[in-house]
PDB file of N, CA and C in Angstrom:
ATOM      1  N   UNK A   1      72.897  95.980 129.037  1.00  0.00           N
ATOM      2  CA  UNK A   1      71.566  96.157 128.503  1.00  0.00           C
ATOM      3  C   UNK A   1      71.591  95.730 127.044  1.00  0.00           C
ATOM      4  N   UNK A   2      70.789  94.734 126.563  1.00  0.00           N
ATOM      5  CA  UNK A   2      70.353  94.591 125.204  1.00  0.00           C
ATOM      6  C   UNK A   2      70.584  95.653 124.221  1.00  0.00           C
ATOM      7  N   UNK A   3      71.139  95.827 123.122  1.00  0.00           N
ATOM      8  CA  UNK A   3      71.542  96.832 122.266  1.00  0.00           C
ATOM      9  C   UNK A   3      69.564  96.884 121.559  1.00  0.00           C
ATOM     10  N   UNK A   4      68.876  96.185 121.877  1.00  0.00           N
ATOM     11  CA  UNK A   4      67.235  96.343 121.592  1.00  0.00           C
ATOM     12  C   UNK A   4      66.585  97.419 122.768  1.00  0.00           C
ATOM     13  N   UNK A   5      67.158  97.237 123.745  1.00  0.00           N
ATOM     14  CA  UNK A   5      66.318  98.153 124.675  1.00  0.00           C
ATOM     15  C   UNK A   5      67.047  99.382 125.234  1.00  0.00           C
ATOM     16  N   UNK A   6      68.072  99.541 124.682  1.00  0.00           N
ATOM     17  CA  UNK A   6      68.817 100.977 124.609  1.00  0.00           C
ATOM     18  C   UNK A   6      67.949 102.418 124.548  1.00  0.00           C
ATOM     19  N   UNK A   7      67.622 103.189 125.312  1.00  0.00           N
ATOM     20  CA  UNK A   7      66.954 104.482 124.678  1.00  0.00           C
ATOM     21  C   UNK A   7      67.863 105.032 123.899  1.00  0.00           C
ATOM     22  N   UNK A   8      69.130 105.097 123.539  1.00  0.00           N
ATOM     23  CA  UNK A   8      69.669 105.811 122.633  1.00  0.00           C
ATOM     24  C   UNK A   8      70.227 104.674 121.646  1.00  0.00           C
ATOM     25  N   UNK A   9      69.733 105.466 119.855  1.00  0.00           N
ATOM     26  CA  UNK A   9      70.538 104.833 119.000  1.00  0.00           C
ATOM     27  C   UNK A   9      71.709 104.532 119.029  1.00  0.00           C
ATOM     28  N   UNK A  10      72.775 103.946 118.283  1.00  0.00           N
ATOM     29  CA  UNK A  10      74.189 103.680 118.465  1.00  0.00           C
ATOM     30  C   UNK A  10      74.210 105.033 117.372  1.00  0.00           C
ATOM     31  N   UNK A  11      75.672 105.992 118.473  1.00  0.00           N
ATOM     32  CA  UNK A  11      76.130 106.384 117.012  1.00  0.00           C
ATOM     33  C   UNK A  11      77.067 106.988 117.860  1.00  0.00           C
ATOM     34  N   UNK A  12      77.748 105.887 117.232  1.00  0.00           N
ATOM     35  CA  UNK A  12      79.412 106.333 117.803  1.00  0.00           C
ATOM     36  C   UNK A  12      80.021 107.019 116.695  1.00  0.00           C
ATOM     37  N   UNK A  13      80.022 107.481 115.616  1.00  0.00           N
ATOM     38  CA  UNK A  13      80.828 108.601 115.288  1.00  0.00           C
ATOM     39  C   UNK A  13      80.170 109.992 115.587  1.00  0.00           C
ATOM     40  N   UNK A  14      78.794 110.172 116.081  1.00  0.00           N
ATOM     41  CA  UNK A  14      78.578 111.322 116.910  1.00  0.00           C
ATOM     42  C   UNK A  14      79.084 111.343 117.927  1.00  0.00           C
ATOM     43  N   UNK A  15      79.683 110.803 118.876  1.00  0.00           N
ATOM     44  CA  UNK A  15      79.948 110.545 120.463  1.00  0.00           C
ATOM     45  C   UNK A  15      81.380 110.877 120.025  1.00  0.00           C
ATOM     46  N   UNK A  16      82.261 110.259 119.130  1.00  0.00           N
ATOM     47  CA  UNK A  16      83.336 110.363 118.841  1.00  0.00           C
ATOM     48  C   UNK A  16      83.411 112.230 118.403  1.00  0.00           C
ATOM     49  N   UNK A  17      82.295 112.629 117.472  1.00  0.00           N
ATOM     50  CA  UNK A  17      82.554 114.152 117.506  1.00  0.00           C
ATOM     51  C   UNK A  17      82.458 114.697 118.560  1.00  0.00           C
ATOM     52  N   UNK A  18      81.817 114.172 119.177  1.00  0.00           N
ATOM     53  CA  UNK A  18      81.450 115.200 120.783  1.00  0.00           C
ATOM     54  C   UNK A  18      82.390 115.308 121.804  1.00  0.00           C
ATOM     55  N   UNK A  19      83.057 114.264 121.598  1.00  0.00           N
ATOM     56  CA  UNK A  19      84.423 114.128 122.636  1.00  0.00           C
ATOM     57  C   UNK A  19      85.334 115.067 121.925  1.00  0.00           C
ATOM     58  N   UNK A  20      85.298 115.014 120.839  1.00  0.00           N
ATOM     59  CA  UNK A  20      86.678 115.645 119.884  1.00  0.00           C
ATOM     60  C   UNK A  20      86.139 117.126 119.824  1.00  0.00           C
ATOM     61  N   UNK A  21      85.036 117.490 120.342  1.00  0.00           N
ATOM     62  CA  UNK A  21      84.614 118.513 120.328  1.00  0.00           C
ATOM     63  C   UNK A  21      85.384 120.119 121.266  1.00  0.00           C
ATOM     64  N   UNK A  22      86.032 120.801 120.792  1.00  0.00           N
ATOM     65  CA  UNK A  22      86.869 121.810 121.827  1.00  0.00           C
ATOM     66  C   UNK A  22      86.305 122.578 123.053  1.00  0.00           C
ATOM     67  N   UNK A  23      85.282 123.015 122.280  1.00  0.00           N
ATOM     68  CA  UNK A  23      84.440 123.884 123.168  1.00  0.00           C
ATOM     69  C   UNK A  23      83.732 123.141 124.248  1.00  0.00           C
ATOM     70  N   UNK A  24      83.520 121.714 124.015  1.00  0.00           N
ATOM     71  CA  UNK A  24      83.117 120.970 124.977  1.00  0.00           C
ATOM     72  C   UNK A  24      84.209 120.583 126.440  1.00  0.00           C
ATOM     73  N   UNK A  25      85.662 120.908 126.021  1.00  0.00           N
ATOM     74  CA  UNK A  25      86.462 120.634 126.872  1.00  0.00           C
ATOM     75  C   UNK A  25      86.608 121.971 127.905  1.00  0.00           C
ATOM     76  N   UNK A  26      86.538 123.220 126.872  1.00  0.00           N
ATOM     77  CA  UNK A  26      86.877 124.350 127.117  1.00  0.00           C
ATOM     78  C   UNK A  26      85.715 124.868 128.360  1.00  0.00           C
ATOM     79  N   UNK A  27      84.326 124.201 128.190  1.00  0.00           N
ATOM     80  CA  UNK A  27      83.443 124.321 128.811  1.00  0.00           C
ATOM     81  C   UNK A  27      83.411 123.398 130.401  1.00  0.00           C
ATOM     82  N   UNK A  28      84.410 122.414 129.790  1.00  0.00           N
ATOM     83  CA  UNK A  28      84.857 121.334 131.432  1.00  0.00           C
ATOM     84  C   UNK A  28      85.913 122.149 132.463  1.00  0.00           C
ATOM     85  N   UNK A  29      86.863 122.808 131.565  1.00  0.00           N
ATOM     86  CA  UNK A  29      87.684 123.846 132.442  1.00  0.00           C
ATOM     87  C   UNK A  29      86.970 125.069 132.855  1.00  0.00           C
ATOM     88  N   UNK A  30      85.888 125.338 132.747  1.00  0.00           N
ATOM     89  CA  UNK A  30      84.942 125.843 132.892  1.00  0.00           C
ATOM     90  C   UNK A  30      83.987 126.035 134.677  1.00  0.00           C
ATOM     91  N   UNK A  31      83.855 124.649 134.188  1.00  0.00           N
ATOM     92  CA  UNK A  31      83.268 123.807 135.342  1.00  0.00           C
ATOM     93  C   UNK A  31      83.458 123.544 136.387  1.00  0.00           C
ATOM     94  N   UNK A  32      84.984 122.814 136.465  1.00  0.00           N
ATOM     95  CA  UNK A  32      86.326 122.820 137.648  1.00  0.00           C
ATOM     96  C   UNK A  32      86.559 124.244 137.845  1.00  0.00           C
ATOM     97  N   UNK A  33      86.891 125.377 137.252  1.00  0.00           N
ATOM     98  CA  UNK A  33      87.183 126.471 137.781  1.00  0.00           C
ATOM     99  C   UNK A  33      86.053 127.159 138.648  1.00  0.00           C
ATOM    100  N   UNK A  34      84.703 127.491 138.372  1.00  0.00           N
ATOM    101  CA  UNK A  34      83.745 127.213 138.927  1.00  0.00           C
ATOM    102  C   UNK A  34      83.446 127.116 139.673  1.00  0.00           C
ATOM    103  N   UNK A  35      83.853 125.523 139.829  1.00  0.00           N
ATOM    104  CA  UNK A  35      83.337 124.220 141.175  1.00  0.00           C
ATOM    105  C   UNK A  35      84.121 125.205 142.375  1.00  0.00           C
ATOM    106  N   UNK A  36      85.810 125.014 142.488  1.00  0.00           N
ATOM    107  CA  UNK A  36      86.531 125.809 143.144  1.00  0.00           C
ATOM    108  C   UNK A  36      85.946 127.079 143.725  1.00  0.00           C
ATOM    109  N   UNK A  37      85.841 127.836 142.531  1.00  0.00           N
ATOM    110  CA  UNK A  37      85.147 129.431 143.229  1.00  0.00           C
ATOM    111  C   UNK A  37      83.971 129.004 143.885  1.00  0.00           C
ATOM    112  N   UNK A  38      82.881 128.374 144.011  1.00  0.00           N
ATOM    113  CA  UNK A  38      81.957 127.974 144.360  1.00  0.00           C
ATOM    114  C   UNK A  38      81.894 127.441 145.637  1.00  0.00           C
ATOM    115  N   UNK A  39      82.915 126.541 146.054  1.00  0.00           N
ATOM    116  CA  UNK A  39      83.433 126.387 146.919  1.00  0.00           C
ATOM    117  C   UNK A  39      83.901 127.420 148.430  1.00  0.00           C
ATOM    118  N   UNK A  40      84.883 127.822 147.471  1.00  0.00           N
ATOM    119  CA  UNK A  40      85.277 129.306 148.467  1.00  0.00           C
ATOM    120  C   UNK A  40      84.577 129.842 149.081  1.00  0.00           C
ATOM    121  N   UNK A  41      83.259 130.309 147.867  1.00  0.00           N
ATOM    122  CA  UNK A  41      82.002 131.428 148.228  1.00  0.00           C
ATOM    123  C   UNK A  41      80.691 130.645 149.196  1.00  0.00           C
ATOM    124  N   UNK A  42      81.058 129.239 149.009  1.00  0.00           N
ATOM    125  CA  UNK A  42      80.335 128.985 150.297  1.00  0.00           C
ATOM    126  C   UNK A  42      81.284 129.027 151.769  1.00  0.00           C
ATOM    127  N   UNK A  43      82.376 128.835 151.655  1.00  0.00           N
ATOM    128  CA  UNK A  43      83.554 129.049 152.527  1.00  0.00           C
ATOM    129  C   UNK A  43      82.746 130.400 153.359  1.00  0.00           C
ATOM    130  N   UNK A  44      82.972 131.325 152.051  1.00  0.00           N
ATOM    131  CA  UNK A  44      82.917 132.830 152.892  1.00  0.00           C
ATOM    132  C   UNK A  44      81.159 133.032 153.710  1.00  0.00           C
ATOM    133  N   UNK A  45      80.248 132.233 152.880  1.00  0.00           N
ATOM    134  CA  UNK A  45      79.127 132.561 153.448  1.00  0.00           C
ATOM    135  C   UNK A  45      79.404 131.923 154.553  1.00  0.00           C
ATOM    136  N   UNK A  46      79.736 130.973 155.289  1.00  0.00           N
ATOM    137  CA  UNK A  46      79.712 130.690 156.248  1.00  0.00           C
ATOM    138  C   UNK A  46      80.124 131.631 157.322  1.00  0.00           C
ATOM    139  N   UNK A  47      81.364 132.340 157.092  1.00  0.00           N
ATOM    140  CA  UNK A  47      82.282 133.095 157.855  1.00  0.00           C
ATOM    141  C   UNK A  47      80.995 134.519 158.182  1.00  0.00           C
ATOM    142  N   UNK A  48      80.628 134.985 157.274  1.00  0.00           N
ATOM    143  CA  UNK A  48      79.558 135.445 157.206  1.00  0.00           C
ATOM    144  C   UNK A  48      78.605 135.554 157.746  1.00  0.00           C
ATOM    145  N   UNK A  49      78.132 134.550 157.902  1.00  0.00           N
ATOM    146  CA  UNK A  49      76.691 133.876 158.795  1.00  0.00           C
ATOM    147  C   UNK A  49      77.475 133.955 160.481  1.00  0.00           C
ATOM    148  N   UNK A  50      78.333 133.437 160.284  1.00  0.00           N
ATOM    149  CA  UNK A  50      79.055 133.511 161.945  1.00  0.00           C
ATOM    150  C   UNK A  50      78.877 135.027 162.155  1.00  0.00           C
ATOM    151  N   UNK A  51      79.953 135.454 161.656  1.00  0.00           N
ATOM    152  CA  UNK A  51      79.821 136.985 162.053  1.00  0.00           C
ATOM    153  C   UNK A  51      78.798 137.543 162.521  1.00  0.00           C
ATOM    154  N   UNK A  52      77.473 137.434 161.231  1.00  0.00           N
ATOM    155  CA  UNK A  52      76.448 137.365 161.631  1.00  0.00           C
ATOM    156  C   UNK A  52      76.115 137.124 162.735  1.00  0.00           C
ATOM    157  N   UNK A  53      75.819 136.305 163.134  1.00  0.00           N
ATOM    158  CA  UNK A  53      75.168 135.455 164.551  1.00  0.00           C
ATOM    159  C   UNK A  53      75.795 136.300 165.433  1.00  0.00           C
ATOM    160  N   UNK A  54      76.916 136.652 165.423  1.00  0.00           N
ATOM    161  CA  UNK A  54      77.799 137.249 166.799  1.00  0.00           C
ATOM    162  C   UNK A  54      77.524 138.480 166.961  1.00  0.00           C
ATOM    163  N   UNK A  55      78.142 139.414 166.345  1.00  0.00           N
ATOM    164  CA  UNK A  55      77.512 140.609 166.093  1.00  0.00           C
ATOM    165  C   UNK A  55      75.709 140.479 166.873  1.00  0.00           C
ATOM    166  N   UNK A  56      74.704 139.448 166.119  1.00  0.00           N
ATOM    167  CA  UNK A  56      73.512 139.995 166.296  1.00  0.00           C
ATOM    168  C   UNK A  56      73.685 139.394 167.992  1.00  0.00           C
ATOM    169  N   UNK A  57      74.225 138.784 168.242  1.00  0.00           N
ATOM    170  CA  UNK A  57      74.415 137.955 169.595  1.00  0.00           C
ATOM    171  C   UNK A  57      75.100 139.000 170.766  1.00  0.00           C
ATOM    172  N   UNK A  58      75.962 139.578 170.415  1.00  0.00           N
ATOM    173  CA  UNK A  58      76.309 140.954 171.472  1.00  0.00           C
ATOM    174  C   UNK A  58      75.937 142.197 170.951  1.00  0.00           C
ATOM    175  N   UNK A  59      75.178 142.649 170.027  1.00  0.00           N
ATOM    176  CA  UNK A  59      74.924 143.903 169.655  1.00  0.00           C
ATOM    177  C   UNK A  59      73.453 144.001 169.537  1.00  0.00           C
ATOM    178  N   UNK A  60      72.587 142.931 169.171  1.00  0.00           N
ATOM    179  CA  UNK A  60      71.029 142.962 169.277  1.00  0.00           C
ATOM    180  C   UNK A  60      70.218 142.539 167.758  1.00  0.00           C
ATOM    181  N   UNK A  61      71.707 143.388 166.679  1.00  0.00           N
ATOM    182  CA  UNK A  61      70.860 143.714 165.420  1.00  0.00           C
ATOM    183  C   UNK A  61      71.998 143.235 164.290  1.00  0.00           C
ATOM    184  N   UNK A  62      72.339 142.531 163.869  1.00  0.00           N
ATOM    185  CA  UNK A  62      73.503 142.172 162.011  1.00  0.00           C
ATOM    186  C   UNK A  62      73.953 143.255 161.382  1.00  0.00           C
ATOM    187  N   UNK A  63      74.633 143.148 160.864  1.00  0.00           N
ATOM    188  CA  UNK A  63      75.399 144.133 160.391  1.00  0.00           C
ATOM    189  C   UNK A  63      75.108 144.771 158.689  1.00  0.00           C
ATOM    190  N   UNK A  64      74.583 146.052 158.590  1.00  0.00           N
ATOM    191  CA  UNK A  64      73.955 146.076 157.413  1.00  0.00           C
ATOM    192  C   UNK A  64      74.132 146.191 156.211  1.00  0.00           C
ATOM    193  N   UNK A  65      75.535 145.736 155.895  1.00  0.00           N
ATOM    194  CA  UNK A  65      76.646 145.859 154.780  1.00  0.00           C
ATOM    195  C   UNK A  65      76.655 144.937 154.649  1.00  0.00           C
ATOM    196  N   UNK A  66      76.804 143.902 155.712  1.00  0.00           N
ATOM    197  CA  UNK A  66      76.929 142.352 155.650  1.00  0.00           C
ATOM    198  C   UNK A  66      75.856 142.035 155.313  1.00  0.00           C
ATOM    199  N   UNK A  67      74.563 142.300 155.062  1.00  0.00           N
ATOM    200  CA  UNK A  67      73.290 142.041 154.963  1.00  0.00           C
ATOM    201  C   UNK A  67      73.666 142.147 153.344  1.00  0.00           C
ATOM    202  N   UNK A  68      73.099 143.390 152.569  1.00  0.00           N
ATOM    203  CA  UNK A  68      73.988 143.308 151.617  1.00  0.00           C
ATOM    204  C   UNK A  68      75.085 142.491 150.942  1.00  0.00           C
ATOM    205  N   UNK A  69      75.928 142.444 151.244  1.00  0.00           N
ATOM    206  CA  UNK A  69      77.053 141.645 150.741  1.00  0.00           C
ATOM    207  C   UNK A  69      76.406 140.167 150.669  1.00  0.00           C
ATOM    208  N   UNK A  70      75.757 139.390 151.728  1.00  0.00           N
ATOM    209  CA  UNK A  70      75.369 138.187 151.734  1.00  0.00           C
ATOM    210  C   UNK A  70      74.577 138.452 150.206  1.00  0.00           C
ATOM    211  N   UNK A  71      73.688 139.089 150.024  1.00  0.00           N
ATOM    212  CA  UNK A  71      72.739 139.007 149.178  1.00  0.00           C
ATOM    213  C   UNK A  71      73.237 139.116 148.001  1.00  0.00           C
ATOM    214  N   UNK A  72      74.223 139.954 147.083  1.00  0.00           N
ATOM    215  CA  UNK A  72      75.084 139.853 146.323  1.00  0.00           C
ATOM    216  C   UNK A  72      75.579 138.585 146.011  1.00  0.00           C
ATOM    217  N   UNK A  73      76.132 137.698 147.547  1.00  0.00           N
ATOM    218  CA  UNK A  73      76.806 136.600 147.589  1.00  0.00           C
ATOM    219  C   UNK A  73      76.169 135.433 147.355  1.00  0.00           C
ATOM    220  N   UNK A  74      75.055 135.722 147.799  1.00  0.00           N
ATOM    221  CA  UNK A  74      73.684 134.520 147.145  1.00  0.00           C
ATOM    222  C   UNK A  74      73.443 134.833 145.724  1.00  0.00           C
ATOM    223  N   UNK A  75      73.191 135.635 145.249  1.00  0.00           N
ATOM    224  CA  UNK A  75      72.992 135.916 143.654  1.00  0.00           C
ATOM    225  C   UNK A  75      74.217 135.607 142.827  1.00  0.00           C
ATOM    226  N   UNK A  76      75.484 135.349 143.550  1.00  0.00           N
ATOM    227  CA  UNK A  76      77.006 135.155 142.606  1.00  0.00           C
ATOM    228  C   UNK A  76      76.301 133.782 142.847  1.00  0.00           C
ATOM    229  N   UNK A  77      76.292 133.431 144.075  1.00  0.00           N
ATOM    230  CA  UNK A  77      76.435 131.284 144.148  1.00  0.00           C
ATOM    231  C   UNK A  77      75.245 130.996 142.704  1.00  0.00           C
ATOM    232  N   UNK A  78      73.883 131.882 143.132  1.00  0.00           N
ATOM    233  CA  UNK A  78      73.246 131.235 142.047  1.00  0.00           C
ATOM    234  C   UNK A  78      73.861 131.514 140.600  1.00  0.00           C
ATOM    235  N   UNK A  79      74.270 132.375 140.057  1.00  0.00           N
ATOM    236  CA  UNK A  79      74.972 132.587 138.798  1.00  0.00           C
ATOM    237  C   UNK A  79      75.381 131.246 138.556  1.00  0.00           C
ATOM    238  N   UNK A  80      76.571 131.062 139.724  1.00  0.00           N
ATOM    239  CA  UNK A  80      77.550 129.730 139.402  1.00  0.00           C
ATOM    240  C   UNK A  80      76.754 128.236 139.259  1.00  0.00           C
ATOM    241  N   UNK A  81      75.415 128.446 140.075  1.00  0.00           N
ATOM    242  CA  UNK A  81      75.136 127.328 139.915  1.00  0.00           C
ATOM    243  C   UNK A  81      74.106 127.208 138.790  1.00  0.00           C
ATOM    244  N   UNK A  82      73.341 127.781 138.337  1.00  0.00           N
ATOM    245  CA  UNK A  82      73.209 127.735 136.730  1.00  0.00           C
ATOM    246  C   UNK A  82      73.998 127.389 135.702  1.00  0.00           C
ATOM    247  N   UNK A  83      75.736 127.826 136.213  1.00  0.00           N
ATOM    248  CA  UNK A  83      76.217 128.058 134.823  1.00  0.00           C
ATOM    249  C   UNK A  83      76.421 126.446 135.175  1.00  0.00           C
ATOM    250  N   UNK A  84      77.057 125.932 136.121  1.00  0.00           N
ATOM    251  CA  UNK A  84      77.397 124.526 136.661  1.00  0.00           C
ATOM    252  C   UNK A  84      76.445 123.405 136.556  1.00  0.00           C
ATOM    253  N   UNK A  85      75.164 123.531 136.032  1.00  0.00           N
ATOM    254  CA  UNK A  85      74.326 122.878 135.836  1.00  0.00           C
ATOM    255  C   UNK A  85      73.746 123.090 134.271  1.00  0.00           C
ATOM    256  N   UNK A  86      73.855 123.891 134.074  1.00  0.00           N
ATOM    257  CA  UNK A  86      73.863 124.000 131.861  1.00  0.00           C
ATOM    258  C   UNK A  86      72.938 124.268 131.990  1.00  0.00           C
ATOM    259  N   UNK A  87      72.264 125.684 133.088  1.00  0.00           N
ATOM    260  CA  UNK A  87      70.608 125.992 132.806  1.00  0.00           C
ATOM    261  C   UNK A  87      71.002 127.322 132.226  1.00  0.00           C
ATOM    262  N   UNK A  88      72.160 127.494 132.488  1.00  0.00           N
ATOM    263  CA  UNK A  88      72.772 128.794 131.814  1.00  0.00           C
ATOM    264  C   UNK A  88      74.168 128.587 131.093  1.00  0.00           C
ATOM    265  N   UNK A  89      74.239 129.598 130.004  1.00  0.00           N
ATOM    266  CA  UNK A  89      75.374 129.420 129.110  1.00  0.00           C
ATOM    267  C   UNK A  89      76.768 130.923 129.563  1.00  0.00           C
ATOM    268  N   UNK A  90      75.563 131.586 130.806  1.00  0.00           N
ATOM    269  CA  UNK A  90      76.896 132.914 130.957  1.00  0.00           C
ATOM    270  C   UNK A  90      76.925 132.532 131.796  1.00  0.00           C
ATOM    271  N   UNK A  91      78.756 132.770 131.607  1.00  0.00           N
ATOM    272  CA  UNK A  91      79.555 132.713 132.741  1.00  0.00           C
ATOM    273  C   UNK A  91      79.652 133.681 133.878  1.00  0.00           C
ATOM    274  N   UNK A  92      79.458 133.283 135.077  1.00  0.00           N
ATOM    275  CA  UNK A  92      79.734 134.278 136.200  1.00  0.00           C
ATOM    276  C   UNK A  92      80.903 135.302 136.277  1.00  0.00           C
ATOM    277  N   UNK A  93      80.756 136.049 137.305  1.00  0.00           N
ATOM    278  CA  UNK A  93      81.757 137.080 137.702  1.00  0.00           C
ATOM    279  C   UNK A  93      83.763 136.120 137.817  1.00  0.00           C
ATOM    280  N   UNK A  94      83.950 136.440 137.012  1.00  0.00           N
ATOM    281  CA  UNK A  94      84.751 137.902 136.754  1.00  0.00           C
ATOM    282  C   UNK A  94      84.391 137.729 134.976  1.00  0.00           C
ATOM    283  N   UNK A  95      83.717 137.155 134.890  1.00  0.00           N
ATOM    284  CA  UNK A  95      83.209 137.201 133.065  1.00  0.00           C
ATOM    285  C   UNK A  95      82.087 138.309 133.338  1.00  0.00           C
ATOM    286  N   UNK A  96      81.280 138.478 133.797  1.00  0.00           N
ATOM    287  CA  UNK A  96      80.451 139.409 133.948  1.00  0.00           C
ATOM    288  C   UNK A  96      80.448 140.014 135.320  1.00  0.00           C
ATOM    289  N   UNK A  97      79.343 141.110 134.968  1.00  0.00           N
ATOM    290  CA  UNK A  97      80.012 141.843 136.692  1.00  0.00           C
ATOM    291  C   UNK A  97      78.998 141.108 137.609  1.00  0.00           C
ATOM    292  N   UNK A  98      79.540 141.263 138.938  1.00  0.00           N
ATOM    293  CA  UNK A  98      79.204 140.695 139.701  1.00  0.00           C
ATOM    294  C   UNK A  98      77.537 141.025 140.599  1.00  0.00           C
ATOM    295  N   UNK A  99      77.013 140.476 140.794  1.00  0.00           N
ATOM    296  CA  UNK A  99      75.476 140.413 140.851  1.00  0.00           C
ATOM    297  C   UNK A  99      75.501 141.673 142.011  1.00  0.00           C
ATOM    298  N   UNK A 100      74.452 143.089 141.481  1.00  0.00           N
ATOM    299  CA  UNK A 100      74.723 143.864 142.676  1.00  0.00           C
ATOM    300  C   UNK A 100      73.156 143.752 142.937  1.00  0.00           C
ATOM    301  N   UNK A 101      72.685 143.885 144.495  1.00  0.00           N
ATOM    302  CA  UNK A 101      71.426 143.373 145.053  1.00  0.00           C
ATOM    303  C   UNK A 101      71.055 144.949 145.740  1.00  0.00           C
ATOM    304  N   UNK A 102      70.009 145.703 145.815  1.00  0.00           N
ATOM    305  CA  UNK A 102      69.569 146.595 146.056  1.00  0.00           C
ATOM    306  C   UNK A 102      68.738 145.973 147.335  1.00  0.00           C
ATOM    307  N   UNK A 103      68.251 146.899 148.282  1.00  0.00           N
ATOM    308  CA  UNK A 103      67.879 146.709 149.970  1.00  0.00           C
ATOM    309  C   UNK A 103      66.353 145.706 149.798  1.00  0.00           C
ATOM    310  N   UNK A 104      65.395 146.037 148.173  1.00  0.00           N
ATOM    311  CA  UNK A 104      64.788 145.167 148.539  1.00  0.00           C
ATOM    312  C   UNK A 104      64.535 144.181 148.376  1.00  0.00           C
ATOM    313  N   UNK A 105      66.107 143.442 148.584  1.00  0.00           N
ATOM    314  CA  UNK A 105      66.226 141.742 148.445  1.00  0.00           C
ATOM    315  C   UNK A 105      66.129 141.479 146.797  1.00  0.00           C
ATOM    316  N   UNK A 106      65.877 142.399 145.867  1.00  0.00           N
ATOM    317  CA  UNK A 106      65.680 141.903 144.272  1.00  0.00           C
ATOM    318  C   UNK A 106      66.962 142.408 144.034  1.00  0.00           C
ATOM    319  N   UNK A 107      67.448 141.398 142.664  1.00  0.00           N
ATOM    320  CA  UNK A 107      68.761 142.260 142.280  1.00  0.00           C
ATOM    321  C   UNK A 107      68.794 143.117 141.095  1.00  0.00           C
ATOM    322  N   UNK A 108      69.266 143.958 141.024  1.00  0.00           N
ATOM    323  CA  UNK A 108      69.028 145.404 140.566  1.00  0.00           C
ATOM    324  C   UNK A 108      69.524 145.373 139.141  1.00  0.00           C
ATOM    325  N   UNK A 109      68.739 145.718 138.070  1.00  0.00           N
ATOM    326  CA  UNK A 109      69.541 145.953 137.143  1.00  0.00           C
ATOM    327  C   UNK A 109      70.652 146.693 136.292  1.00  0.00           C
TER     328      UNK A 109
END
């Protein structure tokens, strides 16, 4: 692209601070650690949702702890995915406690 039709000015000794920047790296190990847990916790919702299904599949009705727990488990994924997207600056559980969800689907303060 034409250095004329660039939306951004040149300024490579800002870009150069930003790379050299710590907290910016500290915030990438951040990210990857994260990504991983994020991962998992969709791992487990799945296992979850099965259970689910089975349980409601020979018993009639889900299990109401597991009901719970999912909902907790949806409020951790969203944590992570705020923080994983820079709409948020706090870090999820185990930096803070972990999202507890009360029966009516809101999470509790």
């Amino acid at each position: 692209m034409p250095e004329s039709l660039s939306p951004l000015p040149p300024s490579e000794p800002l870009v150069n601070e930003h790379v050299k920047n710590r907290q910016t790296w500290i915030r990438c190990a951040y990210l990857v650690l994260f990504a991983v847990i994020f991962y998992f916790a969709f791992v487990l919702t799945s296992f979850v949702a099965l259970v689910q299904f089975l349980v409601t599949l020979f018993t009639g009705s889900p299990v109401a702890g597991l009901i719970t727990f999912g909902r907790g488990l949806a409020a951790y994924q969203r944590q992570i995915t705020l923080f994983l997207t820079f709409a948020s600056d706090d870090k999820p559980f185990p930096f803070t406690p972990f999202p507890a969800w009360g029966d009516s689907g809101k999470p509790s303060a």
